[in-house]
Protein backbone atom coordinates (compact mmCIF):
# COMPACT_ATOMS: atom_id res chain seq x y z
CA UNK A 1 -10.30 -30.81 -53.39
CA UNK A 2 -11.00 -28.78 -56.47
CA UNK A 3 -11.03 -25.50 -54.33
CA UNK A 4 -7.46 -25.42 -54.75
CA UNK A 5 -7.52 -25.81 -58.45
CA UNK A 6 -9.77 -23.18 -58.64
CA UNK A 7 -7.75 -20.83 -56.38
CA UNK A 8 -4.67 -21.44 -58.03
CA UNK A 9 -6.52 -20.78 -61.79
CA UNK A 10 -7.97 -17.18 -60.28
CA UNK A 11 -4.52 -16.38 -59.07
CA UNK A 12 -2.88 -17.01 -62.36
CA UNK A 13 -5.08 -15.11 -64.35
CA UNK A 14 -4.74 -12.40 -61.77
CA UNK A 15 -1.37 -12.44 -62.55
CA UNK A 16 -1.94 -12.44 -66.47
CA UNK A 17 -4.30 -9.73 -66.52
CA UNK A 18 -1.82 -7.57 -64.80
CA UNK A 19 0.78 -8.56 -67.25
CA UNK A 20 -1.56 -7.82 -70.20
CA UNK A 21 -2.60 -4.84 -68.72
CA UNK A 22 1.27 -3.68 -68.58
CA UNK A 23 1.96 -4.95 -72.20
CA UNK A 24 -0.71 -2.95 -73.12
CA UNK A 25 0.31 0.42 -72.32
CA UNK A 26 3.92 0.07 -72.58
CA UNK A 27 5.02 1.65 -75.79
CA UNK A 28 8.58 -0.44 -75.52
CA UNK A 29 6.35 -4.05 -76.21
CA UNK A 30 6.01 -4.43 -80.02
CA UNK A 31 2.21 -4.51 -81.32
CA UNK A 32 2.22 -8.24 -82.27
CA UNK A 33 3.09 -9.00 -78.71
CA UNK A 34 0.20 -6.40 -77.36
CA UNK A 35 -2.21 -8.48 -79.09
CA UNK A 36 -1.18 -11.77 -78.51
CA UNK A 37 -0.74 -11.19 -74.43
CA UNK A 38 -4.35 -9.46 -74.59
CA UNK A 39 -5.64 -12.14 -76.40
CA UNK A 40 -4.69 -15.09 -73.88
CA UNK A 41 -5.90 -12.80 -70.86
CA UNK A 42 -8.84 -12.77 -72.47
CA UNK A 43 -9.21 -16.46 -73.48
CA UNK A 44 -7.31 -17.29 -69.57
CA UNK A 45 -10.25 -15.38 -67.95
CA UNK A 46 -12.71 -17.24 -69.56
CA UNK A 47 -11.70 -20.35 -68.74
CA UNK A 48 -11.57 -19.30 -65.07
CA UNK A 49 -15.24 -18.91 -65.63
CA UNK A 50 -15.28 -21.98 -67.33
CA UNK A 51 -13.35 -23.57 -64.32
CA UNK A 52 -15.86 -21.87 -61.56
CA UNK A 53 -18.65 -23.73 -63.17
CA UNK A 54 -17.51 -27.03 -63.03
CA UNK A 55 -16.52 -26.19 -59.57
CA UNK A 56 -20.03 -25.58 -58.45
CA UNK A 57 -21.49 -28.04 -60.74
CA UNK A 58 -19.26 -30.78 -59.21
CA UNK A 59 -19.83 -29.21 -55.34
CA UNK A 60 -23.84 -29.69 -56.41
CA UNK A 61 -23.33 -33.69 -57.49
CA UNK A 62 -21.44 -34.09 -54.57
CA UNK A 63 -24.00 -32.94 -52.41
CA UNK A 64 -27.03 -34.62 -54.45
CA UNK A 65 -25.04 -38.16 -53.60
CA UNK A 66 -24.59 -37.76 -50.08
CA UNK A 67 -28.24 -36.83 -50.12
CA UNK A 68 -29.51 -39.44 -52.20
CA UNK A 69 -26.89 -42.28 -50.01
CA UNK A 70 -28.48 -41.37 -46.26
């Protein structure tokens, strides 16, 4: 079920990086702004990680209760 959640995160921040990216290089986005956007693509990609761990750490307990239940 969390598969979805995790998609969904990776697509976002996809999505964010791209648009940080962009922000970055375009001369017309004022400095503060540059920062700020580069900032949260940063903190949004480490909470994908953050996200993919408790993915696989939750895909391990499930599979260390159906083992320890049969």
């Amino acid at each position: 079920m969390w598969q979805y959640t995790l998609m969904v995160s990776v697509g976002l921040a996809l999505c964010t990086a791209c648009i940080g990216i962009y922000t970055a290089f375009n001369k017309d986005v004022p400095m503060s702004e540059r920062g700020l956007t580069t900032f949260y693509a940063i903190s949004l990609a480490v909470d994908v990680v953050d996200i993919a761990r408790l993915s696989q750490a939750m895909g391990d307990e499930v599979r260390n209760i159906i083992t320890l239940t049969t």
